[in-house]
Protein backbone atom coordinates (compact mmCIF):
# COMPACT_ATOMS: atom_id res chain seq x y z
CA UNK A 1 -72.26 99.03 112.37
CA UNK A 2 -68.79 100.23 111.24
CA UNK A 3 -65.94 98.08 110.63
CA UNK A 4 -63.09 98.80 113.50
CA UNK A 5 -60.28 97.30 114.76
CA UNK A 6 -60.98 94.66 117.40
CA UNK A 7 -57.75 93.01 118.79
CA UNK A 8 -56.29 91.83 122.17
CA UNK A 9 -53.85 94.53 122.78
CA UNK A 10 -52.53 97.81 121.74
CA UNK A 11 -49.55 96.91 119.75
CA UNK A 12 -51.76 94.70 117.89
CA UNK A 13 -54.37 97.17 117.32
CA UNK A 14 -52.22 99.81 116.14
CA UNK A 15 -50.27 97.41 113.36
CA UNK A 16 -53.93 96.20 112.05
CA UNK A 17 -54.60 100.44 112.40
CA UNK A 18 -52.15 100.76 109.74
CA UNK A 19 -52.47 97.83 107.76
CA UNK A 20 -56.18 97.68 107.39
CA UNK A 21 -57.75 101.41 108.01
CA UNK A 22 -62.22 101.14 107.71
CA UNK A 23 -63.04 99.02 103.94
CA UNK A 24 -66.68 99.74 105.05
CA UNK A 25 -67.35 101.16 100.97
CA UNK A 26 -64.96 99.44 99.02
CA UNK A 27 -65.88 97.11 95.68
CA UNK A 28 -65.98 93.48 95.44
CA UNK A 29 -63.17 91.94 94.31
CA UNK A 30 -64.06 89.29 90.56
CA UNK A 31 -62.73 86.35 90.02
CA UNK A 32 -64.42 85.86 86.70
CA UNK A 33 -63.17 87.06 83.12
CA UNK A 34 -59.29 87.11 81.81
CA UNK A 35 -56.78 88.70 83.63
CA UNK A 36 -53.37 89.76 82.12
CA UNK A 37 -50.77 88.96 84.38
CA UNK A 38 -47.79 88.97 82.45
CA UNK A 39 -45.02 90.04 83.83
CA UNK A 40 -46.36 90.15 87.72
CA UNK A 41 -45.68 87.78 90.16
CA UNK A 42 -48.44 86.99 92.84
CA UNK A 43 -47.26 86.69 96.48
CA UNK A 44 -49.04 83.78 98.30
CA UNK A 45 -48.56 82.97 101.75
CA UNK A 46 -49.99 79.07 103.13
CA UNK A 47 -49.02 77.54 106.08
CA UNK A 48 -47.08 74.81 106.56
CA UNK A 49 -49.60 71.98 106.27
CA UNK A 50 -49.80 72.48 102.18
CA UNK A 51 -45.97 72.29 101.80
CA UNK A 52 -45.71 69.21 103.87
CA UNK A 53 -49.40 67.72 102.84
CA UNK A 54 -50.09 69.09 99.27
CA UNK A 55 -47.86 70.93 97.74
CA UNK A 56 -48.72 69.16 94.70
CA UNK A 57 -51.82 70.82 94.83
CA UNK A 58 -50.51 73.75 95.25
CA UNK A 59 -48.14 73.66 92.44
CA UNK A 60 -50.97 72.11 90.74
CA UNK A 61 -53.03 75.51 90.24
CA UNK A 62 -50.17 77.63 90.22
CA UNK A 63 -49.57 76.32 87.42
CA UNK A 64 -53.16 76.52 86.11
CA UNK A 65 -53.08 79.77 87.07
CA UNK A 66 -50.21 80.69 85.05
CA UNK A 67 -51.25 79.62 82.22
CA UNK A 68 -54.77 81.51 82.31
CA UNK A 69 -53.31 84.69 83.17
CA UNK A 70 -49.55 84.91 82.34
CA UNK A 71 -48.94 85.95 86.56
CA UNK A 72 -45.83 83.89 88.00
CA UNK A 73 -46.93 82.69 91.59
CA UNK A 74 -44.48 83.28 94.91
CA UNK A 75 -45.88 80.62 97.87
CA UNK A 76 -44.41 81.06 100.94
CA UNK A 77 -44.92 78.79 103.42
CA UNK A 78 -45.74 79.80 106.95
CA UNK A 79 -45.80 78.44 110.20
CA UNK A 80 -48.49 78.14 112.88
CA UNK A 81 -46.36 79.11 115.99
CA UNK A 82 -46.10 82.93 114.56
CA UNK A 83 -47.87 83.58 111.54
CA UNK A 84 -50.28 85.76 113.33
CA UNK A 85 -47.69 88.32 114.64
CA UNK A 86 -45.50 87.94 111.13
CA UNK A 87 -49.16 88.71 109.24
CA UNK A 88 -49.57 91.78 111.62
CA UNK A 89 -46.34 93.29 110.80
CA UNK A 90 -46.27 92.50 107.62
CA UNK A 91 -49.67 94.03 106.93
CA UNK A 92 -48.45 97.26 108.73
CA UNK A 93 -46.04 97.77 105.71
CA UNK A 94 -46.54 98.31 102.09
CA UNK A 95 -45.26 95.12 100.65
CA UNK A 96 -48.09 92.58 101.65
CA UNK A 97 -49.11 89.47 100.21
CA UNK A 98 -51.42 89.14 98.08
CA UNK A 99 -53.34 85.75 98.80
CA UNK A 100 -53.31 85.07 102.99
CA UNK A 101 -54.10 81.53 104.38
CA UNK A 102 -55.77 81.78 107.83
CA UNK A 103 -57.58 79.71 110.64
CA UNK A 104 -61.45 79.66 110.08
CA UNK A 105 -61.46 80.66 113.91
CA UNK A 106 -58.35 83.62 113.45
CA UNK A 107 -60.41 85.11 110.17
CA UNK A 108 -63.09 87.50 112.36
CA UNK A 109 -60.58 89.66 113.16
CA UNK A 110 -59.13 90.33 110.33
CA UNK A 111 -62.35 90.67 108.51
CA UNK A 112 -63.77 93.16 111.08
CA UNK A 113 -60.31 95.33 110.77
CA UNK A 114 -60.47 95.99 107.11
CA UNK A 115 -57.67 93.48 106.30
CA UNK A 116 -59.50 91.26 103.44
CA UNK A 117 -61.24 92.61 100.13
CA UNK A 118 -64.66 91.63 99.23
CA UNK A 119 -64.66 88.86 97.24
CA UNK A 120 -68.30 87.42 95.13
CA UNK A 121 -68.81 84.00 96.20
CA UNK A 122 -70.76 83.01 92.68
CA UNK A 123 -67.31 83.21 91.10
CA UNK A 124 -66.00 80.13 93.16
CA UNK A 125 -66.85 76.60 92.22
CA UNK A 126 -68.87 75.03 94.82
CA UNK A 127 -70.10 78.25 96.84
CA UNK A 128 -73.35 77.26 97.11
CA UNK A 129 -72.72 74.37 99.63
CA UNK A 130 -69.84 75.90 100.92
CA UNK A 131 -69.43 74.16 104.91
CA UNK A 132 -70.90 76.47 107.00
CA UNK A 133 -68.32 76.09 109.77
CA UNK A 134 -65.73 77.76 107.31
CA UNK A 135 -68.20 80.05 105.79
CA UNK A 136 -69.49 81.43 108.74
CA UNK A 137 -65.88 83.03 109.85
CA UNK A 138 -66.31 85.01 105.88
CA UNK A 139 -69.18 86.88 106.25
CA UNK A 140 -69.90 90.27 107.79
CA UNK A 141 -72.42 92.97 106.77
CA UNK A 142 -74.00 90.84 103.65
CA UNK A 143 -70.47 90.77 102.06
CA UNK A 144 -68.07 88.02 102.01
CA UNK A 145 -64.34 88.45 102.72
CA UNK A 146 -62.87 84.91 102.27
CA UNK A 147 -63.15 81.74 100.52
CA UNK A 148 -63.64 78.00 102.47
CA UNK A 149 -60.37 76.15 101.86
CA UNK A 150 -60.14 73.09 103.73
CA UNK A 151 -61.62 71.55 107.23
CA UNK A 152 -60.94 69.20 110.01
CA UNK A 153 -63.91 67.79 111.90
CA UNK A 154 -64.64 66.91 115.24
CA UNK A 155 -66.05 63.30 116.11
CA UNK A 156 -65.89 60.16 118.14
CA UNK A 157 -63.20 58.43 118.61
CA UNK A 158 -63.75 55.11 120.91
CA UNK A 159 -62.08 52.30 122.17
CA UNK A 160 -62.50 49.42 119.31
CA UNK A 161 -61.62 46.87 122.34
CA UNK A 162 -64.19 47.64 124.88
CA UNK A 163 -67.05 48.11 122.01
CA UNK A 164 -66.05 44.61 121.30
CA UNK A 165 -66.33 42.83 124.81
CA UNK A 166 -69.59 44.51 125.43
CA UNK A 167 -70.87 43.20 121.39
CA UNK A 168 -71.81 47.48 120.33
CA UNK A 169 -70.71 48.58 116.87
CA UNK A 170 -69.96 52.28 116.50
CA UNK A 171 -73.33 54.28 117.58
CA UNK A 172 -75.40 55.13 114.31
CA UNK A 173 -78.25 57.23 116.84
CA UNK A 174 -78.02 59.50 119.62
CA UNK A 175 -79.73 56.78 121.86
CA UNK A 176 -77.31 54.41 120.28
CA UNK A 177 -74.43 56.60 122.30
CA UNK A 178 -75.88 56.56 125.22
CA UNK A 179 -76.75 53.01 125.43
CA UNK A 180 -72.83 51.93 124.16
CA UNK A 181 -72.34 54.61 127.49
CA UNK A 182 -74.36 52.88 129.74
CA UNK A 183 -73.52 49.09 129.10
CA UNK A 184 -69.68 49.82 128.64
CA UNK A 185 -70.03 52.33 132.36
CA UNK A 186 -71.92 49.08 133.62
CA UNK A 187 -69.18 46.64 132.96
CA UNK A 188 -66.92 48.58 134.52
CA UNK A 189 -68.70 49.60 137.54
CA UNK A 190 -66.04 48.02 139.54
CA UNK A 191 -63.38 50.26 138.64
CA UNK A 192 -64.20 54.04 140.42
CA UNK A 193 -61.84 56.08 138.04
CA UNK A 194 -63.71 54.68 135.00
CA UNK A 195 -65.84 56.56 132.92
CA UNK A 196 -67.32 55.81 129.52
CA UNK A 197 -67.22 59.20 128.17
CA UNK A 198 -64.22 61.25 128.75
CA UNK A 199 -65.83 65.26 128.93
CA UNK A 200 -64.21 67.92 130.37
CA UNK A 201 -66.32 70.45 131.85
CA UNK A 202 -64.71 73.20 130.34
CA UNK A 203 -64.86 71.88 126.83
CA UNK A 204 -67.39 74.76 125.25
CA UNK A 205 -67.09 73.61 121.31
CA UNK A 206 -68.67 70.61 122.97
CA UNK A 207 -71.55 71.54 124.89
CA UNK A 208 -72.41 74.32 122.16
CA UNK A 209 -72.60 71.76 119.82
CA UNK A 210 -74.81 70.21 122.06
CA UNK A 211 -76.70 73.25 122.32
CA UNK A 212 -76.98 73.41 118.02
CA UNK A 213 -78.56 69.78 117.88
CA UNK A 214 -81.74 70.66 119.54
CA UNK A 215 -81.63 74.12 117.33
CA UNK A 216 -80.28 76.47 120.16
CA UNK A 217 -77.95 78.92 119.73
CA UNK A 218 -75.13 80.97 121.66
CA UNK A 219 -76.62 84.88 120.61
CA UNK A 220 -78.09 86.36 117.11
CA UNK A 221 -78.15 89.37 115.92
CA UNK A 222 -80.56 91.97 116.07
CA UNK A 223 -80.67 94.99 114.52
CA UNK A 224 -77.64 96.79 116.13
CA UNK A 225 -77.68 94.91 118.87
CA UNK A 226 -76.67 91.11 119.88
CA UNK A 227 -78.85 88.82 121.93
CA UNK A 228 -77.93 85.83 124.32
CA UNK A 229 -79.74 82.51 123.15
CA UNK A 230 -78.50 80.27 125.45
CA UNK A 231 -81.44 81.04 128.12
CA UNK A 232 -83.81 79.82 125.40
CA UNK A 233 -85.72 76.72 125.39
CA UNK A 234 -84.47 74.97 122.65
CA UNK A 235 -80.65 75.98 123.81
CA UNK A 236 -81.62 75.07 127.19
CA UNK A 237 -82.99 71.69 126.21
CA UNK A 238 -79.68 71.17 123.99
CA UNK A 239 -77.48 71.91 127.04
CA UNK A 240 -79.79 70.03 129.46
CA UNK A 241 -78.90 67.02 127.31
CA UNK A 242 -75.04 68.02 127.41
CA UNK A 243 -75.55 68.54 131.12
CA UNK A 244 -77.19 65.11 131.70
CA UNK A 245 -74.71 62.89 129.72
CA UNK A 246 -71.47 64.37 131.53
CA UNK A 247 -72.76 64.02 134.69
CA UNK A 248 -73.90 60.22 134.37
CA UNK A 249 -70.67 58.79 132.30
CA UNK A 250 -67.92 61.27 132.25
CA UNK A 251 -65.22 61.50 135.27
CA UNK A 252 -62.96 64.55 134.30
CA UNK A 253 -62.60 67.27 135.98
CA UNK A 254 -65.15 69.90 135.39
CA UNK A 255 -62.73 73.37 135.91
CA UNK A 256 -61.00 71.45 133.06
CA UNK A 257 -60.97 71.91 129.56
CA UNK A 258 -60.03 69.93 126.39
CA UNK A 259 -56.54 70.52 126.08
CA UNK A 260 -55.10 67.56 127.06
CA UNK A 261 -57.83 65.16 126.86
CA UNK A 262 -56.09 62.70 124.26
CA UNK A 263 -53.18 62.20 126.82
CA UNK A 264 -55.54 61.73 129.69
CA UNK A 265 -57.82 59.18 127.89
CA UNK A 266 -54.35 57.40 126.22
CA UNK A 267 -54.21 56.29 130.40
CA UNK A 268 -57.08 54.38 129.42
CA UNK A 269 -59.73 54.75 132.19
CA UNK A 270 -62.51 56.17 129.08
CA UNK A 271 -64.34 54.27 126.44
CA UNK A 272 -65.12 57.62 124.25
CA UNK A 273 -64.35 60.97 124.05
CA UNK A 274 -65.34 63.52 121.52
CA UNK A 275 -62.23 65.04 119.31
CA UNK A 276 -60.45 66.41 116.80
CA UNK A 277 -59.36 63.32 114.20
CA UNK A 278 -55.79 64.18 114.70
CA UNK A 279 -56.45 63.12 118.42
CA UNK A 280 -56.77 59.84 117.54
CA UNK A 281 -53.42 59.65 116.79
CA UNK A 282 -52.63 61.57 119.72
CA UNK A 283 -54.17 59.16 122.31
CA UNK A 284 -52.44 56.22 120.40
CA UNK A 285 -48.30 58.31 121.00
CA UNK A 286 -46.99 60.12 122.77
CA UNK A 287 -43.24 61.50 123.16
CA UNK A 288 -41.20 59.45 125.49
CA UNK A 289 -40.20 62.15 127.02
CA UNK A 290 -42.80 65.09 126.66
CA UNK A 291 -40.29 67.91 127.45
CA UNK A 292 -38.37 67.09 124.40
CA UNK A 293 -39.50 67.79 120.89
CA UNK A 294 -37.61 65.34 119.13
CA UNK A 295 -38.29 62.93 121.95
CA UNK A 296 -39.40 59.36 119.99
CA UNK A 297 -42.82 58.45 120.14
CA UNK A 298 -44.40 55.55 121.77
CA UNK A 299 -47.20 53.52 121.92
CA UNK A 300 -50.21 54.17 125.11
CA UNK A 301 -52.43 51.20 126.47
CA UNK A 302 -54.86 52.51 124.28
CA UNK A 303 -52.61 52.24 120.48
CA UNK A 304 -54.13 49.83 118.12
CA UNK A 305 -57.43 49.90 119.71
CA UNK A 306 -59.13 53.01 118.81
CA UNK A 307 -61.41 54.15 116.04
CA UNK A 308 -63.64 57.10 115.01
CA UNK A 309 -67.26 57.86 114.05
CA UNK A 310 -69.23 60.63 113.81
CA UNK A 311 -71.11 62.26 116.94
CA UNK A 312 -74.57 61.04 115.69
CA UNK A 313 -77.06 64.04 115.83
CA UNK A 314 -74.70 66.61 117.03
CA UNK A 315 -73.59 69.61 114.55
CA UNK A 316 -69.24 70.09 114.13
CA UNK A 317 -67.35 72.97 114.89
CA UNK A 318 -64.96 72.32 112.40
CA UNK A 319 -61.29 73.37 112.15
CA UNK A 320 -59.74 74.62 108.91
CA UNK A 321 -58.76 77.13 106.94
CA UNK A 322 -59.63 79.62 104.35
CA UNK A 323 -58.36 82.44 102.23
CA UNK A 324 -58.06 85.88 101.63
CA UNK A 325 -57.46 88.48 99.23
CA UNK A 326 -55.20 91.13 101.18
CA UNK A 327 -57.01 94.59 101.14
CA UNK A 328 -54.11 96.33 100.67
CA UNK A 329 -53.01 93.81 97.63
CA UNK A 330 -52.16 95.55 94.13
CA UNK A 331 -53.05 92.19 92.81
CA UNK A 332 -56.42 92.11 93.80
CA UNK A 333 -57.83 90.53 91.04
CA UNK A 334 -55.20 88.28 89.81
CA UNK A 335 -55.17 86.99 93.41
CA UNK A 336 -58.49 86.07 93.58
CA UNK A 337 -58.13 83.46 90.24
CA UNK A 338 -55.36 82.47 92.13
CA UNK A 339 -58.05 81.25 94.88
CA UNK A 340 -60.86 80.29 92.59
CA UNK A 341 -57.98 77.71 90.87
CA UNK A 342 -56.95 76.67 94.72
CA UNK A 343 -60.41 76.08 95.64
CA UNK A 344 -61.99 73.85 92.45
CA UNK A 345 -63.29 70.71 92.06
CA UNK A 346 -59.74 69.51 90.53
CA UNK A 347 -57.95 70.84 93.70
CA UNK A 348 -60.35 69.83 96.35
CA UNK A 349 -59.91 66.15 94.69
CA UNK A 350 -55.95 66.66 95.70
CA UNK A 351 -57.03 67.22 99.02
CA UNK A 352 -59.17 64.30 99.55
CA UNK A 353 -55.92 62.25 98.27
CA UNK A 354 -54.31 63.93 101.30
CA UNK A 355 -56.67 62.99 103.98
CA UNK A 356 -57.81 66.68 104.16
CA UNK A 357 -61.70 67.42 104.05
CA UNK A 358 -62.66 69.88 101.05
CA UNK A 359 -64.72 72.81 101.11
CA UNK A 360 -68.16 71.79 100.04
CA UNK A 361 -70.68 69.82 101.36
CA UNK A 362 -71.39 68.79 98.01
CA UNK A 363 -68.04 66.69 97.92
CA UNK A 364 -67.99 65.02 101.16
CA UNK A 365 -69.57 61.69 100.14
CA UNK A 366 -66.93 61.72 97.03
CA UNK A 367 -64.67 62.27 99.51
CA UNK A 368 -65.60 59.30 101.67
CA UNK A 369 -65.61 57.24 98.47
CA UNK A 370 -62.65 58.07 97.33
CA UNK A 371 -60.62 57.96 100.91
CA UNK A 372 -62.60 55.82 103.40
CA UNK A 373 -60.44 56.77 106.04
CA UNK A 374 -61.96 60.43 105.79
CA UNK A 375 -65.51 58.72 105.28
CA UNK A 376 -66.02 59.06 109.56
CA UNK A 377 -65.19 62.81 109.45
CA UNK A 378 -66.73 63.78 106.07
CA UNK A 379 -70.15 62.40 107.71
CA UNK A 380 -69.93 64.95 110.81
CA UNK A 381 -69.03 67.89 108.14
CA UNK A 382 -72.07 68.06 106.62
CA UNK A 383 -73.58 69.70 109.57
CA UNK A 384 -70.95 72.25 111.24
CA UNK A 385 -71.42 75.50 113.08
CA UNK A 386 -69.53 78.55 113.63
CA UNK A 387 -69.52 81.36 116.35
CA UNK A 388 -71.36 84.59 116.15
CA UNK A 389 -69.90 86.59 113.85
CA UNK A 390 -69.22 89.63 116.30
CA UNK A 391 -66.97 92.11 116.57
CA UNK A 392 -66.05 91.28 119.97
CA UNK A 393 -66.74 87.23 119.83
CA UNK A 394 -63.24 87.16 121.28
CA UNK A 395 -63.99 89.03 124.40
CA UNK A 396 -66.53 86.92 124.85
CA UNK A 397 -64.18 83.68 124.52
CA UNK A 398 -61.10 85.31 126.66
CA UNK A 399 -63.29 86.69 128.89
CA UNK A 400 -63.90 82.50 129.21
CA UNK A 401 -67.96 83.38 130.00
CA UNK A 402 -69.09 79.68 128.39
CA UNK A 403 -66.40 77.88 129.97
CA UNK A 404 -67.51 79.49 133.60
CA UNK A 405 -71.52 79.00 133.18
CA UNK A 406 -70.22 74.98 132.29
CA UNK A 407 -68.24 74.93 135.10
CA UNK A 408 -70.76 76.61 137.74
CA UNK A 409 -73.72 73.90 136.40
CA UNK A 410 -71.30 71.13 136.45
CA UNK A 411 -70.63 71.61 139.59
CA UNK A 412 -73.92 72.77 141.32
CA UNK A 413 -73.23 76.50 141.61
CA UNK A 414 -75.55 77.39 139.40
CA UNK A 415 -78.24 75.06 138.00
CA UNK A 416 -79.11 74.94 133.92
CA UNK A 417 -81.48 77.91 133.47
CA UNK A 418 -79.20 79.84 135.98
CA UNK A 419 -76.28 79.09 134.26
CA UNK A 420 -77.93 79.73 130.56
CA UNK A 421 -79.32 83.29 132.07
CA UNK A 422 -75.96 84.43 133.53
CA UNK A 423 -73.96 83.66 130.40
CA UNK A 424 -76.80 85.58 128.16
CA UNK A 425 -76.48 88.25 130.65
CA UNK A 426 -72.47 88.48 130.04
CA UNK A 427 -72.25 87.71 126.37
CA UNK A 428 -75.18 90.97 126.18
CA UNK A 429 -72.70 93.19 127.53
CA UNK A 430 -69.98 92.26 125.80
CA UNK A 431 -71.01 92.10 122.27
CA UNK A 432 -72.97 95.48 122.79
CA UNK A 433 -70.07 97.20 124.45
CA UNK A 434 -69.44 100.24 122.74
């Protein structure tokens, strides 16, 4: 299978055109032996988070990195709203930088255009227990094209007060969820807008990782081709299960998806709902006035009262980032010591200091030592998932096929197997699409 653009439009496709051409034959990239950089400065572009969260850290293995290899180090700092289309017309020119920060989930692309040299992953501390949800978004073709940097995970996040009325500590099991579910939905039969799980039917990183607990899948290569797995058993059984506990404790609104769930459950009508950490913090404030950016926050009914665990039994998508050597850098090398010093043992320690997750599954109980209020996430790392790593994934995920089958079982248009055998039937024809 060649490597070829795959983007959303055609202004997009013709910048990464330019930018990126076909890498199908070119060499990996080392990050091992000395490099003399003197006199060359290294062009590094992070987003925002490190400046704000880290950039200690960061300054941290610059300056490592300056003294191993005599290269001065340029970070710019970049934000989320439009790094995308500033990386796309940046990498359409000739002066592009020469270490890229990107989403785990934005990565694909980029890999599949030609953007990101091959890098050898036994040069980086830690690459053997690399988390698999950041991995997964690096490899294409047996090569690897980018280097785990740091993760968010998603969890539970309940209401502390309504665990304590009905005497549950934070579910350790599976079962254990379900019965905190039940008692908690029991209690508060009386009120007809409660329910103990707040699940929109629309939220697909859910139910997949549903579908991942049993050991289902969403499609799998083979040979040429992709394959739908979400028609068999073991995905079936894993979305049964999804399928099951929405309908019995969850009230949300099944053509809805997770957007806005930690403002809906801040209303306080939920007992649990499974999130992003940073939601936490969303469900506890909001803006006064949400039309304002610079409105104050204040507190919900639910601020004070919530805390997080991790989904027993259920595999993370996680959120994150990793990095990149540009293709088209003149720095190749250089930049990737850059990212072997940025993605150590000595910096991933930094980021557990910061309340960030490293890269390495190997590190996540040092990391819930050393910061217990990462210890919650840290536990649902160590088992994360990533989407298939196809060309056109994003097709699949604009074309919103999961999000439909969920909706069509949810409601009764389609039952399980139905449901599983349509979306297999969609996702065939779009990865395959020629």
């Amino acid at each position: 299978m060649k490597r070829k653009i795959a983007v959303a439009a055609a202004l997009a496709a013709t910048l990464l055109a330019a930018a990126c051409g076909s890498n199908e034959d070119s060499p990996t990239t080392s990050a091992s032996g000395k490099v003399d950089g003197a006199g060359k400065t290294l062009k590094v572009w992070l987003m925002v988070d490190a400046q704000t969260a880290w950039k200690d850290v960061v300054d941290n293995a610059s300056k490592r990195f300056t003294e191993a290899t005599g290269a001065q180090v340029n970070v710019e700092y970049q934000q989320w709203a439009n790094h995308l289309t500033k990386l796309d017309a940046t990498l359409a020119g000739t002066d592009v930088p020469d270490v890229i920060e990107l989403g785990n989930s934005e990565f694909p692309k980029y890999v599949f255009s030609g953007g990101f040299a091959a890098i050898n992953p036994a040069d980086y501390e830690n690459s053997g227990t690399w988390l698999a949800g950041l991995k997964g978004a690096c490899d294409f073709e047996g090569k690897t094209y980018c280097v785990p940097y740091y993760a968010g995970a998603r969890l539970l996040i309940y209401r502390t007060d309504l665990f304590k009325e009905a005497g549950l500590a934070a579910p350790k099991t599976y079962d254990d969820f379900l019965a905190a579910a039940e008692k908690i939905q029991t209690a508060k039969k009386s009120d007809p807008k409660f329910g103990a799980v707040y699940m929109p039917g629309q939220y697909w990183y859910a139910a997949m990782s549903w579908v991942k607990s049993t050991g289902g899948d969403i499609a799998k290569q083979d040979g040429d081709k992709w394959v739908g797995q979400l028609s068999q058993p073991a995905s079936i059984e894993g979305l049964q299960r999804w399928v099951d506990m929405v309908k019995k404790y969850s009230k949300a609104d099944p053509t809805k998806n997770e957007n806005e769930q930690a403002g809906i459950f801040a209303q306080g009508t939920s007992a649990m709902f499974y999130g992003n950490a940073w939601e936490q913090g969303s469900a506890e404030e909001v803006k006064k006035d949400p039309n304002d950016e610079n409105s104050p926050l204040v507190p919900t009914k639910v601020k004070g009262k919530l805390a997080t665990a991790a989904m027993p039994e259920i595999p993370s998508f996680l959120g994150g980032s990793n990095l990149g050597v540009a293709e088209k850098s003149q720095n190749k090398e250089l930049a990737a010591q850059w990212i072997k010093a940025f993605t150590d043992s000595q910096s991933m320690d930094g980021l557990i200091k910061a309340n960030a997750l490293p890269n390495s599954t190997a590190l996540l109980d040092k990391a819930a030592a050393a910061n217990p209020a990462l210890a919650p996430a840290a536990q649902a790392a160590k088992d994360s998932w990533f989407t298939p790593n196809a060309e056109k994934w994003a097709d699949v995920e604009k074309g919103a096929v999961l999000q439909t089958m969920l909706t069509d079982i949810l409601t009764g248009k389609k039952s399980v197997a139905d449901g599983a055998k349509w979306a297999d039937d969609q996702i065939n024809a779009t990865l395959n699409e020629s």
